[in-house]
PDB file of N, CA and C in Angstrom:
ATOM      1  N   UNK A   1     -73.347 181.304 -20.309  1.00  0.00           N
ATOM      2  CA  UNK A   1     -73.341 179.928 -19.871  1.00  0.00           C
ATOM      3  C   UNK A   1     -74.494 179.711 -18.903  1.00  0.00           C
ATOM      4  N   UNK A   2     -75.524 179.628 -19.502  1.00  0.00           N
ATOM      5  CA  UNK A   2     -76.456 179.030 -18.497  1.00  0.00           C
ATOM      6  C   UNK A   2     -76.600 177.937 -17.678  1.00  0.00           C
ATOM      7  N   UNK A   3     -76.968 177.998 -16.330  1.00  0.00           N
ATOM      8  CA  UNK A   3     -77.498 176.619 -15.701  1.00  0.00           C
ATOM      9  C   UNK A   3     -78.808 176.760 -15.810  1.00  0.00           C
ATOM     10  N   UNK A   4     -79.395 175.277 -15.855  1.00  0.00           N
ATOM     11  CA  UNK A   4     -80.813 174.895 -15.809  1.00  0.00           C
ATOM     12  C   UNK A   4     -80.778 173.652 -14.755  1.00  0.00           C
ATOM     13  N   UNK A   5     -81.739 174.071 -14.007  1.00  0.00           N
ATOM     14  CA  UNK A   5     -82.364 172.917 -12.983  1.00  0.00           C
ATOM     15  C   UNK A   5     -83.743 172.634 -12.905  1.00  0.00           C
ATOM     16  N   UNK A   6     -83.883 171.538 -13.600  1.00  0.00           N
ATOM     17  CA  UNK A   6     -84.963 171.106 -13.732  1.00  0.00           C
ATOM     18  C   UNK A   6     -86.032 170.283 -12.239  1.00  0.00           C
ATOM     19  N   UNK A   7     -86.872 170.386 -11.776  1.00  0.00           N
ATOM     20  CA  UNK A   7     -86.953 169.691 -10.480  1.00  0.00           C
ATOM     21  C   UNK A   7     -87.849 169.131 -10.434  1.00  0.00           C
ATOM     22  N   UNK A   8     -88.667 167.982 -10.741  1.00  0.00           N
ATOM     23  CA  UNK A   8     -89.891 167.417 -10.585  1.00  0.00           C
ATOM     24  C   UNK A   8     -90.027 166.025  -9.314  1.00  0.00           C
ATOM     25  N   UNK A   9     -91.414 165.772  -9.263  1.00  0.00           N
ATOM     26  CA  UNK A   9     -92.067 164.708  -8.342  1.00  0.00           C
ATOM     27  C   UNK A   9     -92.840 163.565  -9.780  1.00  0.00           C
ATOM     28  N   UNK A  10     -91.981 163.488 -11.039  1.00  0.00           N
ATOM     29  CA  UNK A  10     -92.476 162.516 -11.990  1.00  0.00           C
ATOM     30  C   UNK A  10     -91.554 161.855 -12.038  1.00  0.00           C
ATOM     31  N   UNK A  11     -91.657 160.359 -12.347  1.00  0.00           N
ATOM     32  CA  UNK A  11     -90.191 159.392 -12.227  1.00  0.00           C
ATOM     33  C   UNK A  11     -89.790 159.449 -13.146  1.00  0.00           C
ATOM     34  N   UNK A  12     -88.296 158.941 -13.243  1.00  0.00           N
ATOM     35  CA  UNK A  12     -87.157 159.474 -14.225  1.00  0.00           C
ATOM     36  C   UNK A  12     -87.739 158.524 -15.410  1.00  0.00           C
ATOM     37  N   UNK A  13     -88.604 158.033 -15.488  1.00  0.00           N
ATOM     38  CA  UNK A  13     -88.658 157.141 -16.804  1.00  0.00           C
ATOM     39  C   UNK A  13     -89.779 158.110 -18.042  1.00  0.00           C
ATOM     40  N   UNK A  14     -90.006 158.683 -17.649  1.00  0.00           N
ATOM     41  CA  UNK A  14     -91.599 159.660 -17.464  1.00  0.00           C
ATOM     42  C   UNK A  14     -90.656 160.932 -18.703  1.00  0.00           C
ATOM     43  N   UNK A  15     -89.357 161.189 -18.421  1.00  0.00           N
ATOM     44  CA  UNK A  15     -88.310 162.029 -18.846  1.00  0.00           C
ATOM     45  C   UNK A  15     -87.157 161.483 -19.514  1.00  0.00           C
ATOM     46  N   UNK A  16     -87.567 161.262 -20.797  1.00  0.00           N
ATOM     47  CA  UNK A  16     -86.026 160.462 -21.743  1.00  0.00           C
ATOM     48  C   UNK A  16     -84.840 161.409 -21.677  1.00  0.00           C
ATOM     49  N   UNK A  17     -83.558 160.922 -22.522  1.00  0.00           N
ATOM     50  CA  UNK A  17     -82.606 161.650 -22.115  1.00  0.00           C
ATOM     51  C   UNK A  17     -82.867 162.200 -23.492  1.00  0.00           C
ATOM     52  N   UNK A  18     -83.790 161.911 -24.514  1.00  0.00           N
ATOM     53  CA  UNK A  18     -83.993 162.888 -25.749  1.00  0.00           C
ATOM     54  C   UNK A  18     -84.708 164.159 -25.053  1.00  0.00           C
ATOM     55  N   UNK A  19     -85.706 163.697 -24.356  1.00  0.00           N
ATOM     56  CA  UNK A  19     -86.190 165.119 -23.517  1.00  0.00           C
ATOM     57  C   UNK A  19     -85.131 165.780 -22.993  1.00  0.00           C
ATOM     58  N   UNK A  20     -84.128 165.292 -21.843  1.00  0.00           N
ATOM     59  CA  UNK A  20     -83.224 166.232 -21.207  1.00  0.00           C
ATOM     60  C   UNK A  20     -82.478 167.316 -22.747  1.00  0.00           C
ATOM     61  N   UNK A  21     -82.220 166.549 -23.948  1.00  0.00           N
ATOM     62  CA  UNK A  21     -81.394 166.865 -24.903  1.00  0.00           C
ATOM     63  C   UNK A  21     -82.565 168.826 -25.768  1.00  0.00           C
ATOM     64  N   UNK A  22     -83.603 168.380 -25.910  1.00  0.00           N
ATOM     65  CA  UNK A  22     -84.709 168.644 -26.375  1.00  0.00           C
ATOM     66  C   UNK A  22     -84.959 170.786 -25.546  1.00  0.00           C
ATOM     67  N   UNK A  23     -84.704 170.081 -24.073  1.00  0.00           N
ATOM     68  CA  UNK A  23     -85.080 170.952 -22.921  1.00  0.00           C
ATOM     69  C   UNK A  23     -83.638 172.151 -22.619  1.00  0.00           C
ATOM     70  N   UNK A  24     -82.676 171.036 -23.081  1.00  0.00           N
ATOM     71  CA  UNK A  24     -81.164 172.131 -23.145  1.00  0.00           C
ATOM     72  C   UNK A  24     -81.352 173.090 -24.586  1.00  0.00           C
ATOM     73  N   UNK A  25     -81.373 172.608 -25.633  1.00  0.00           N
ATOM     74  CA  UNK A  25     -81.630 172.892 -26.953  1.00  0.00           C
ATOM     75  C   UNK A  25     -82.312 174.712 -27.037  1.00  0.00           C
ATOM     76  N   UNK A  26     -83.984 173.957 -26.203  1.00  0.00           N
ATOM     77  CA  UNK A  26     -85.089 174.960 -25.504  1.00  0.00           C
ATOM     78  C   UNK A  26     -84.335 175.911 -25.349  1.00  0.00           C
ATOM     79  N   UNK A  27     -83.905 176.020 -24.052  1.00  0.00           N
ATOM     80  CA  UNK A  27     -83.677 176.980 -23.281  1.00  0.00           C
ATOM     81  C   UNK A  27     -82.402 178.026 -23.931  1.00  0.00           C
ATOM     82  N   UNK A  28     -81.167 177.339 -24.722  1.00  0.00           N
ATOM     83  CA  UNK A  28     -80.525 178.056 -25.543  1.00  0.00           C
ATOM     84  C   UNK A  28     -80.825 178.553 -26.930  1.00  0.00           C
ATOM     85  N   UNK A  29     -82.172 178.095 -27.542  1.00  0.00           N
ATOM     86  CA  UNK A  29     -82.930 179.022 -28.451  1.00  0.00           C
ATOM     87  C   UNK A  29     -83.102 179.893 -27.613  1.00  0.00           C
ATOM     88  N   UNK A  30     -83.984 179.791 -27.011  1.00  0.00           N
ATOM     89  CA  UNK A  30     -85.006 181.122 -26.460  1.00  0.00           C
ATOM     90  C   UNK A  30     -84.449 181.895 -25.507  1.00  0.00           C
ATOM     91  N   UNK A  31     -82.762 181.534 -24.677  1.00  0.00           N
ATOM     92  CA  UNK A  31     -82.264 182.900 -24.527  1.00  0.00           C
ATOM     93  C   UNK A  31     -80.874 183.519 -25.568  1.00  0.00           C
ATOM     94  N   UNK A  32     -81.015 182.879 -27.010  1.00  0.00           N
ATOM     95  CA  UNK A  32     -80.437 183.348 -27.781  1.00  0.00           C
ATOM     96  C   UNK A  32     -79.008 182.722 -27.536  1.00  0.00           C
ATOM     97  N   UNK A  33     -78.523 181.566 -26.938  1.00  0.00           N
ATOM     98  CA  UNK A  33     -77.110 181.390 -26.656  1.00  0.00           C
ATOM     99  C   UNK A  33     -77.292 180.014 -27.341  1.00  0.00           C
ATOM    100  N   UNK A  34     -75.849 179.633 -27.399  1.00  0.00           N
ATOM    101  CA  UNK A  34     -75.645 177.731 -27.891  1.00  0.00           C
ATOM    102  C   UNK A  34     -76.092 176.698 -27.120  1.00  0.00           C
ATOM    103  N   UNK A  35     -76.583 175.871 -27.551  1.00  0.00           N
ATOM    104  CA  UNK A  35     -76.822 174.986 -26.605  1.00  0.00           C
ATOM    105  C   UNK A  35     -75.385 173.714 -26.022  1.00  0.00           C
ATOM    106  N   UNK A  36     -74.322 174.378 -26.565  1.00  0.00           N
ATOM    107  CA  UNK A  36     -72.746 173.709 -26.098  1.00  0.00           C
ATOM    108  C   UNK A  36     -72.887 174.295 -24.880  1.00  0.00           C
ATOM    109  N   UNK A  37     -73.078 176.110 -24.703  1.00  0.00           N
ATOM    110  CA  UNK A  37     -72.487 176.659 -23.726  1.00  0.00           C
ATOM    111  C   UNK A  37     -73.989 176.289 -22.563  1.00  0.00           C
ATOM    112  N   UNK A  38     -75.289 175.263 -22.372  1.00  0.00           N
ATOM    113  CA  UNK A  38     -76.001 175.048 -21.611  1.00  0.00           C
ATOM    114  C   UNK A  38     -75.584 174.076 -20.691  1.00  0.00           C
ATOM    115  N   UNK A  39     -75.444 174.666 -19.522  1.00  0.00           N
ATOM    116  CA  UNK A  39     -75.715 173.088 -18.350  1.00  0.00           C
ATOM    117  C   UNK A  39     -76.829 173.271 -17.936  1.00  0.00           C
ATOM    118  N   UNK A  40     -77.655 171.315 -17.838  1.00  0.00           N
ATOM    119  CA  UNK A  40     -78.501 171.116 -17.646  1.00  0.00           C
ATOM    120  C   UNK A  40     -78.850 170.512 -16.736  1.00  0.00           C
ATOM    121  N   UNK A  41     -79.375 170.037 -15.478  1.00  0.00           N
ATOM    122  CA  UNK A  41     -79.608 169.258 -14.356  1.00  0.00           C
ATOM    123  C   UNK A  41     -80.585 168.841 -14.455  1.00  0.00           C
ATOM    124  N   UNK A  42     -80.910 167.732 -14.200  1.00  0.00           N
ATOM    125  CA  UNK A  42     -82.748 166.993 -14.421  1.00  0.00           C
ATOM    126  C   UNK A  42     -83.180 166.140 -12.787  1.00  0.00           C
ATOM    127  N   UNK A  43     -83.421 166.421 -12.276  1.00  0.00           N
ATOM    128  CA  UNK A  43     -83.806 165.949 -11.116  1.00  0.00           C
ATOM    129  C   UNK A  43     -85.542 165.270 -10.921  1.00  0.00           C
ATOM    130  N   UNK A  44     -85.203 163.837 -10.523  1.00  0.00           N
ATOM    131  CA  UNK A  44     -87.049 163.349 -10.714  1.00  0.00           C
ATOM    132  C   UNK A  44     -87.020 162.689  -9.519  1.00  0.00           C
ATOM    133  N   UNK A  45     -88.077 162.029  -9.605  1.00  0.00           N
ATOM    134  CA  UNK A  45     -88.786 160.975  -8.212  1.00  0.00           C
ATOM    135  C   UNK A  45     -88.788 162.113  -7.106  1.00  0.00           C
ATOM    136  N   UNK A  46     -88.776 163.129  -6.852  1.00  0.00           N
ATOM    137  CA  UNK A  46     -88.457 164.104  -6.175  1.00  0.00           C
ATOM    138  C   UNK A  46     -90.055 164.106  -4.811  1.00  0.00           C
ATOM    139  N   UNK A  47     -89.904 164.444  -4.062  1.00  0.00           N
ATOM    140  CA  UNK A  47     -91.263 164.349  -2.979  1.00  0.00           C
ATOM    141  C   UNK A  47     -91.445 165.738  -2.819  1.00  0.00           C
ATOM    142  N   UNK A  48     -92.619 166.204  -3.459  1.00  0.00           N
ATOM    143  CA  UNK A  48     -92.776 167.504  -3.820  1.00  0.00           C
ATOM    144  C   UNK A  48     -94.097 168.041  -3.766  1.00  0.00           C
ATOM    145  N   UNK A  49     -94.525 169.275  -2.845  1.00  0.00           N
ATOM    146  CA  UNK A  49     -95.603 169.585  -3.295  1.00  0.00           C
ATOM    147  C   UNK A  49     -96.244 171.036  -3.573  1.00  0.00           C
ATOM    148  N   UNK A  50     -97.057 171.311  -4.122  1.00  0.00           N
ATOM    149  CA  UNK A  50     -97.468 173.028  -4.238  1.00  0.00           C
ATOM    150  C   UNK A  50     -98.794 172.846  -3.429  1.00  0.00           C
ATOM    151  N   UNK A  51     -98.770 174.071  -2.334  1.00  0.00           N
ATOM    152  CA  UNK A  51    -100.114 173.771  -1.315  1.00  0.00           C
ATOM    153  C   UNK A  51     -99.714 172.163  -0.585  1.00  0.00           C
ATOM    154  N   UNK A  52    -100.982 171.788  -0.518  1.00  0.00           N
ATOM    155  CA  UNK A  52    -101.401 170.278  -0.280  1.00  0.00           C
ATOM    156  C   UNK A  52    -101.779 169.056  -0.708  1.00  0.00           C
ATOM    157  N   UNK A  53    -100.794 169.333  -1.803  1.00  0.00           N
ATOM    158  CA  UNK A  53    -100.938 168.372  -3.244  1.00  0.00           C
ATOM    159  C   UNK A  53     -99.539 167.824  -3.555  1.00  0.00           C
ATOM    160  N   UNK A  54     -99.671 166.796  -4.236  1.00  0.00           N
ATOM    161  CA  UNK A  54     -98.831 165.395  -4.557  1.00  0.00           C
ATOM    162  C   UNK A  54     -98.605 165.637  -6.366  1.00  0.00           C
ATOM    163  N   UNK A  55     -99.817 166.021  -6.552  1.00  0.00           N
ATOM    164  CA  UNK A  55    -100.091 165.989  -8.166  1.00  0.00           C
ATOM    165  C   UNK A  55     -98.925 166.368  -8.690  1.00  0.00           C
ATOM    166  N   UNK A  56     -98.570 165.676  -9.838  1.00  0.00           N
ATOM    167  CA  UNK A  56     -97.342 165.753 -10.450  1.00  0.00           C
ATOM    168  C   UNK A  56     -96.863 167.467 -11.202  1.00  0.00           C
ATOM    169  N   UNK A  57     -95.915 168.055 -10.284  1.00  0.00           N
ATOM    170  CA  UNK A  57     -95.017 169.728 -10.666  1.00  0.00           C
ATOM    171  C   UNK A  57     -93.626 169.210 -11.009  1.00  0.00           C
ATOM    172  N   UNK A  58     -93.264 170.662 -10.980  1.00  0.00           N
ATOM    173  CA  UNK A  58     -92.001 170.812 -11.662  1.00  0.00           C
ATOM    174  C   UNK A  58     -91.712 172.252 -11.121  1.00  0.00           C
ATOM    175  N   UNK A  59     -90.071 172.344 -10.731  1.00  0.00           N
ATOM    176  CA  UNK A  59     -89.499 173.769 -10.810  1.00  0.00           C
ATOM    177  C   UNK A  59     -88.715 173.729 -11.836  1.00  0.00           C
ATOM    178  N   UNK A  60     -88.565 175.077 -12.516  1.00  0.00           N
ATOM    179  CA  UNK A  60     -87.808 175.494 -13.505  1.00  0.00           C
ATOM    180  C   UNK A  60     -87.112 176.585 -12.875  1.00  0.00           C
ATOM    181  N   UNK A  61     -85.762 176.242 -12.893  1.00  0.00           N
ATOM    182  CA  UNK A  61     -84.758 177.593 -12.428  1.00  0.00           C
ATOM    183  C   UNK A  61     -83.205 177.528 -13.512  1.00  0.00           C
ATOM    184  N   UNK A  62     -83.031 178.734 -13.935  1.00  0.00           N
ATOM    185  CA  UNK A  62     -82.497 178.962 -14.979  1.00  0.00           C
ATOM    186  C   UNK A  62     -81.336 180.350 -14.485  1.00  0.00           C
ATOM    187  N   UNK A  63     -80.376 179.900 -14.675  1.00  0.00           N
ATOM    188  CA  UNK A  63     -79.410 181.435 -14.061  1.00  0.00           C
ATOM    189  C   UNK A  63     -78.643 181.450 -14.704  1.00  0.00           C
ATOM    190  N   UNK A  64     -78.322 182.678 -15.419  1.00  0.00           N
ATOM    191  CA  UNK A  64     -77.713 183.199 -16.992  1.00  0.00           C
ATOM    192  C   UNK A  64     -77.067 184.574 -16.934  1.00  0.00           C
ATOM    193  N   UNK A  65     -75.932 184.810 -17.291  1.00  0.00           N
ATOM    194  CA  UNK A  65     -75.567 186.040 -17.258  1.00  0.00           C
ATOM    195  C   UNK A  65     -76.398 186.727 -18.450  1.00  0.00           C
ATOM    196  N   UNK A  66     -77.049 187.793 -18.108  1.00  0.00           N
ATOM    197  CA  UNK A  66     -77.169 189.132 -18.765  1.00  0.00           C
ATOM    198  C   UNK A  66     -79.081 188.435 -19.257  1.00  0.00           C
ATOM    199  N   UNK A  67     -79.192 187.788 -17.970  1.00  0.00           N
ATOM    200  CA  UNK A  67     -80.147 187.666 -17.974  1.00  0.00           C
ATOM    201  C   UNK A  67     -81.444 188.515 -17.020  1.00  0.00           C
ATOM    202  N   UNK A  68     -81.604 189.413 -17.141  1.00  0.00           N
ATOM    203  CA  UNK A  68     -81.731 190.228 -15.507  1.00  0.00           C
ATOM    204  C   UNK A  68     -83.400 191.228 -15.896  1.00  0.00           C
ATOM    205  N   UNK A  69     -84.425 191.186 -17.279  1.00  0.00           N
ATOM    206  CA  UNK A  69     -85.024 192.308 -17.405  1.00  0.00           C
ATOM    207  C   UNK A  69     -86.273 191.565 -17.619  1.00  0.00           C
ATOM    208  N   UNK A  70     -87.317 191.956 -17.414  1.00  0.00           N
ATOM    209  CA  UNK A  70     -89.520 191.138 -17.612  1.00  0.00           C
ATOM    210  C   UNK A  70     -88.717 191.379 -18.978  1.00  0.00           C
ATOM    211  N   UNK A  71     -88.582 192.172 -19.839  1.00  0.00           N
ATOM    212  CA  UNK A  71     -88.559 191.888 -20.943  1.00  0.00           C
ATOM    213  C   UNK A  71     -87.968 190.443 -21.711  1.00  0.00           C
ATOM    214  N   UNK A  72     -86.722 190.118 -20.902  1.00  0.00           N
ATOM    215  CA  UNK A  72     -86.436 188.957 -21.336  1.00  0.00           C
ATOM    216  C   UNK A  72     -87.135 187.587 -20.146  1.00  0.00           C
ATOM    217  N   UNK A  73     -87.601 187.996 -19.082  1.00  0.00           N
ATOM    218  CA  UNK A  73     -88.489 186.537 -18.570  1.00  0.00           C
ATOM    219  C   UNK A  73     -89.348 186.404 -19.029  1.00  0.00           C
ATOM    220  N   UNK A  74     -90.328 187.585 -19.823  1.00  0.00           N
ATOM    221  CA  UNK A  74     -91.668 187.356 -19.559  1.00  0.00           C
ATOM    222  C   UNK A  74     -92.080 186.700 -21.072  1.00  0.00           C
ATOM    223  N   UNK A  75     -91.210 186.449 -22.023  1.00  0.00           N
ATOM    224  CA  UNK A  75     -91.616 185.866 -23.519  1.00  0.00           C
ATOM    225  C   UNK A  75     -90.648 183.790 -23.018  1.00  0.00           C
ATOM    226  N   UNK A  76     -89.708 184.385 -22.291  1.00  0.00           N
ATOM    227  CA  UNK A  76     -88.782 183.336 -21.740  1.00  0.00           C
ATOM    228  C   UNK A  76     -90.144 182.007 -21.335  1.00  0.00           C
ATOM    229  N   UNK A  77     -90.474 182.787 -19.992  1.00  0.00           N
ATOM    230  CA  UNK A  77     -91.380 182.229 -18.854  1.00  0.00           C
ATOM    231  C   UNK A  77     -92.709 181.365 -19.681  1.00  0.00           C
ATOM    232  N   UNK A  78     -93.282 181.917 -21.192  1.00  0.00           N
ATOM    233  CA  UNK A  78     -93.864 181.604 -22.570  1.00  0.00           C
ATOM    234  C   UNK A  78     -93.555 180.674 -22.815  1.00  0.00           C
ATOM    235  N   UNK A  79     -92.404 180.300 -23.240  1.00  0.00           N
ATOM    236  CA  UNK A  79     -91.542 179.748 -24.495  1.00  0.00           C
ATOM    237  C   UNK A  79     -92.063 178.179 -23.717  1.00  0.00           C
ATOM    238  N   UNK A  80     -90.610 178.464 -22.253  1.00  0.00           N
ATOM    239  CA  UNK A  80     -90.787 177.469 -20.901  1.00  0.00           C
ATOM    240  C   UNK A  80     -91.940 176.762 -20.907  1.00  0.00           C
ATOM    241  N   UNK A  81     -93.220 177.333 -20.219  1.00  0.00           N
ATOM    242  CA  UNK A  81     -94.237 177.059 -19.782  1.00  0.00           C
ATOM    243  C   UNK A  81     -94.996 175.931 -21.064  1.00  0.00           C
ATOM    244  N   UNK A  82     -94.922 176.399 -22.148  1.00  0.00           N
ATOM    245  CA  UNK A  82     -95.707 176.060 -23.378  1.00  0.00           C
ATOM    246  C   UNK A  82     -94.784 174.475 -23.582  1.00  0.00           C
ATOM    247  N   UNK A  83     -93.218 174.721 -23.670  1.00  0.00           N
ATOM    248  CA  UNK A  83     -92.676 173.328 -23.695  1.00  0.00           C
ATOM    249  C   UNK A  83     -92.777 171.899 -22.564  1.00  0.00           C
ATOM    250  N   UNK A  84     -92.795 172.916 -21.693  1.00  0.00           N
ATOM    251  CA  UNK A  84     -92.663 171.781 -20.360  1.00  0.00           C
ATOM    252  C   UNK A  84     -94.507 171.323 -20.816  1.00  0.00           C
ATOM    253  N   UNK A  85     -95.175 171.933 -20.413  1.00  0.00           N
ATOM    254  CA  UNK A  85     -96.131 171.734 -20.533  1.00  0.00           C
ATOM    255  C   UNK A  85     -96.907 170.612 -21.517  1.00  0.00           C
ATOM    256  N   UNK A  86     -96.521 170.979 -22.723  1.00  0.00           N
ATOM    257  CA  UNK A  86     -96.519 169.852 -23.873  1.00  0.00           C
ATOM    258  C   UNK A  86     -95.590 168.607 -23.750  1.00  0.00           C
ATOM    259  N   UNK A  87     -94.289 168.411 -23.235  1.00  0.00           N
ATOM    260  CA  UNK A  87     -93.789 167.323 -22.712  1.00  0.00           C
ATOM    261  C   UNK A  87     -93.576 166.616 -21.795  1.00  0.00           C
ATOM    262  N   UNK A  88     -94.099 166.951 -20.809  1.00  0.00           N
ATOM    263  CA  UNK A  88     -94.381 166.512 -19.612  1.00  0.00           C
ATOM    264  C   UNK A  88     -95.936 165.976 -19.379  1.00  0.00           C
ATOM    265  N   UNK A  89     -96.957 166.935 -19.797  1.00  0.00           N
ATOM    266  CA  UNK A  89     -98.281 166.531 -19.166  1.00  0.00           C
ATOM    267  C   UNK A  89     -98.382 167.438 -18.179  1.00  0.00           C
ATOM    268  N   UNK A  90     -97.377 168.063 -17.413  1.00  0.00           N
ATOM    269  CA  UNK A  90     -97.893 168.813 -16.472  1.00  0.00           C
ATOM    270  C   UNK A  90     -99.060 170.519 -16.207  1.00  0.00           C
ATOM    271  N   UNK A  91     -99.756 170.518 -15.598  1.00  0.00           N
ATOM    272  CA  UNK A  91    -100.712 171.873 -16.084  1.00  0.00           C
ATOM    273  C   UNK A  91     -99.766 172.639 -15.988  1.00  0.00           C
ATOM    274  N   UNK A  92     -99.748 173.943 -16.545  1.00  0.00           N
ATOM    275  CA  UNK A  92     -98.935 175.222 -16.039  1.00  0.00           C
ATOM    276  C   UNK A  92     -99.494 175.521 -14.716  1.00  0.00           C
ATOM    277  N   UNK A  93    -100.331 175.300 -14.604  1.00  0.00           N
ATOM    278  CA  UNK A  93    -100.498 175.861 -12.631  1.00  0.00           C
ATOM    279  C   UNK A  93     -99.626 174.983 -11.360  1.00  0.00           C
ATOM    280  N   UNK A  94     -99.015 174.052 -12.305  1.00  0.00           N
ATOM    281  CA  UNK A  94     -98.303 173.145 -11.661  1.00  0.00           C
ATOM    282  C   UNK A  94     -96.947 173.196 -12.133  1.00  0.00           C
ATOM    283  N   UNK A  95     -96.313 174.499 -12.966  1.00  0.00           N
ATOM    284  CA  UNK A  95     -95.200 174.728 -13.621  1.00  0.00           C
ATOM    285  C   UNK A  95     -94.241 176.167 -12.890  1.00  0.00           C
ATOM    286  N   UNK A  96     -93.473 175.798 -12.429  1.00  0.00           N
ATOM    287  CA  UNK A  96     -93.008 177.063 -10.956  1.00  0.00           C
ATOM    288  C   UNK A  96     -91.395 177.118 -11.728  1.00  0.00           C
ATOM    289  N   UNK A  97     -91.521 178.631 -12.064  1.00  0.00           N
ATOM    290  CA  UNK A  97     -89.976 179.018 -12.511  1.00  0.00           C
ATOM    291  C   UNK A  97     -89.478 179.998 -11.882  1.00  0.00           C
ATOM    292  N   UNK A  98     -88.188 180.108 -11.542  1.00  0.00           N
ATOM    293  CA  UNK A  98     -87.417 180.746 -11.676  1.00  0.00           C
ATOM    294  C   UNK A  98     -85.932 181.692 -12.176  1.00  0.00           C
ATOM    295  N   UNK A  99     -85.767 182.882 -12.156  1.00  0.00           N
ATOM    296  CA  UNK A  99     -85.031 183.364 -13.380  1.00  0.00           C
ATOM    297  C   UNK A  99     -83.653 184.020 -12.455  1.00  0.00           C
ATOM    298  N   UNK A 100     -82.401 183.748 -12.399  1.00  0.00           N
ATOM    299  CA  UNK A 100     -81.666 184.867 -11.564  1.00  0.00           C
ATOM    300  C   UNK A 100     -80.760 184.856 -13.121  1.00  0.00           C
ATOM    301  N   UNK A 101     -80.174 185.970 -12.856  1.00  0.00           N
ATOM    302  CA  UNK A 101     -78.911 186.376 -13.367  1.00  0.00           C
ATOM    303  C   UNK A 101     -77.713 186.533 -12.718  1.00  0.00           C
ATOM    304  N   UNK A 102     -76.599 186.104 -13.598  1.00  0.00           N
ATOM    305  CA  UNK A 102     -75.377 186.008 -13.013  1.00  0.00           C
ATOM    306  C   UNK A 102     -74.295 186.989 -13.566  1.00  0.00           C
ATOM    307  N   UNK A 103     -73.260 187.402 -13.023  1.00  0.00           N
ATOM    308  CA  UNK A 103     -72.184 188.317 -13.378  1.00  0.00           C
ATOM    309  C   UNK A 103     -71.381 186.800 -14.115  1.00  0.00           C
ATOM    310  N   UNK A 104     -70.436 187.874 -15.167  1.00  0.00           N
ATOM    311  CA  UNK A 104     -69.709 186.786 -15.882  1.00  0.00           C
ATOM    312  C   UNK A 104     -68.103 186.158 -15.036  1.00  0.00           C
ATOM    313  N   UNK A 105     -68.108 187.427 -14.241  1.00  0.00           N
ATOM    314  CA  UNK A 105     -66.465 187.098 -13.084  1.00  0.00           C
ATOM    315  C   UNK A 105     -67.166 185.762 -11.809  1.00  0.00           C
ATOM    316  N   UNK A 106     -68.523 185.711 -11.950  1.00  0.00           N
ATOM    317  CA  UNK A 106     -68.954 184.660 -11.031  1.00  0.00           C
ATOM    318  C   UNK A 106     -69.261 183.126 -11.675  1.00  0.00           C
ATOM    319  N   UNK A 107     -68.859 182.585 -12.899  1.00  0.00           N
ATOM    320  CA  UNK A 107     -69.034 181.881 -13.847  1.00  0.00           C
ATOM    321  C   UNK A 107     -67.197 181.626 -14.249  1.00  0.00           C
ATOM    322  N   UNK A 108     -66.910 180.264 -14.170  1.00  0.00           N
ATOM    323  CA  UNK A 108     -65.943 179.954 -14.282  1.00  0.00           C
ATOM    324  C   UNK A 108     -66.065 178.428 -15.166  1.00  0.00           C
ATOM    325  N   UNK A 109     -65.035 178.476 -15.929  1.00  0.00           N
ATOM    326  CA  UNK A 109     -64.800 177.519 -17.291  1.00  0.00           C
ATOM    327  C   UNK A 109     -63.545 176.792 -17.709  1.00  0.00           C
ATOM    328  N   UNK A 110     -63.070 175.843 -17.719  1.00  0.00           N
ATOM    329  CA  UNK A 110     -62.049 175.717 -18.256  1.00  0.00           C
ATOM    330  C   UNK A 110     -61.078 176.404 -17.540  1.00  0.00           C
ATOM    331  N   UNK A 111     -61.302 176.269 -15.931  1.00  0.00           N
ATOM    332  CA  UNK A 111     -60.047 177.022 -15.408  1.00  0.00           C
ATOM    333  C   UNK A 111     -59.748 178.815 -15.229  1.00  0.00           C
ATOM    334  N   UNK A 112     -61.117 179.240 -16.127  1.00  0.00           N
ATOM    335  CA  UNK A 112     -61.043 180.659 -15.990  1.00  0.00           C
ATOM    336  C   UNK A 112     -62.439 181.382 -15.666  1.00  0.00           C
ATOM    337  N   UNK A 113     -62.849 182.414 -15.220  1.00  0.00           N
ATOM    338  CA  UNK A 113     -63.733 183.466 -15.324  1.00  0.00           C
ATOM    339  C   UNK A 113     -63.980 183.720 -16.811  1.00  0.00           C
ATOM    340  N   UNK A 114     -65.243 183.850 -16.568  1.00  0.00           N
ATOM    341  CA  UNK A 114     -66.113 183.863 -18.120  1.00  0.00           C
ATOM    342  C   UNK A 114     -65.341 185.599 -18.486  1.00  0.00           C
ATOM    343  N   UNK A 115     -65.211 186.159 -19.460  1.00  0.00           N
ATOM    344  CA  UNK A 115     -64.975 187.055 -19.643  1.00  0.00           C
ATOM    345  C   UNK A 115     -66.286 188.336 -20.289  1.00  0.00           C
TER     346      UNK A 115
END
């Protein structure tokens, strides 16, 4: 069950909800899970900067059980970079991710611990 938090300084109009749909989809191809079991967060108009710049970024943070090895960020961090990038407009030098992994007893559903 992944979360995704999306975080930008571009206004929410800039980001359809076919994109939000598009970006959940993403992220459960490319770490191999459903995109039922994705939550997604989209956060915009955000006052944001990298260095001393305004120019329009984005954070990408993504926390997934049994998500934890470069082997699986570093084709991930690819996949990411190449989509946001193409739907947004934003450069990748202006594309900031992050990856944690989660235990499944720390993930709760329907009243229970993921098993």
């Amino acid at each position: 069950m992944p979360f995704v938090f999306l975080r930008t300084n571009l206004p929410d109009e800039k980001l359809s909800k076919e994109f939000h749909l598009q970006l959940a989809a993403k992220v459960g191809e490319a770490l191999g899970k459903s995109v039922e079991k994705v939550s997604l967060t989209i956060e915009t108009n955000l006052r944001m900067t990298r260095g001393t710049s305004f120019d329009p970024l984005c954070e990408l943070h993504i926390c997934s059980i049994g998500l934890s090895t470069r082997e699986q960020t570093v084709p991930l961090t690819k996949t990411m970079t190449e989509f946001l990038e193409e739907h947004t407009g934003i450069p990748r030098s202006k594309l900031i991710m992050s990856f944690m992994p989660i235990l499944p007893h720390l993930v709760a559903i329907n009243g229970h611990v993921v098993q």
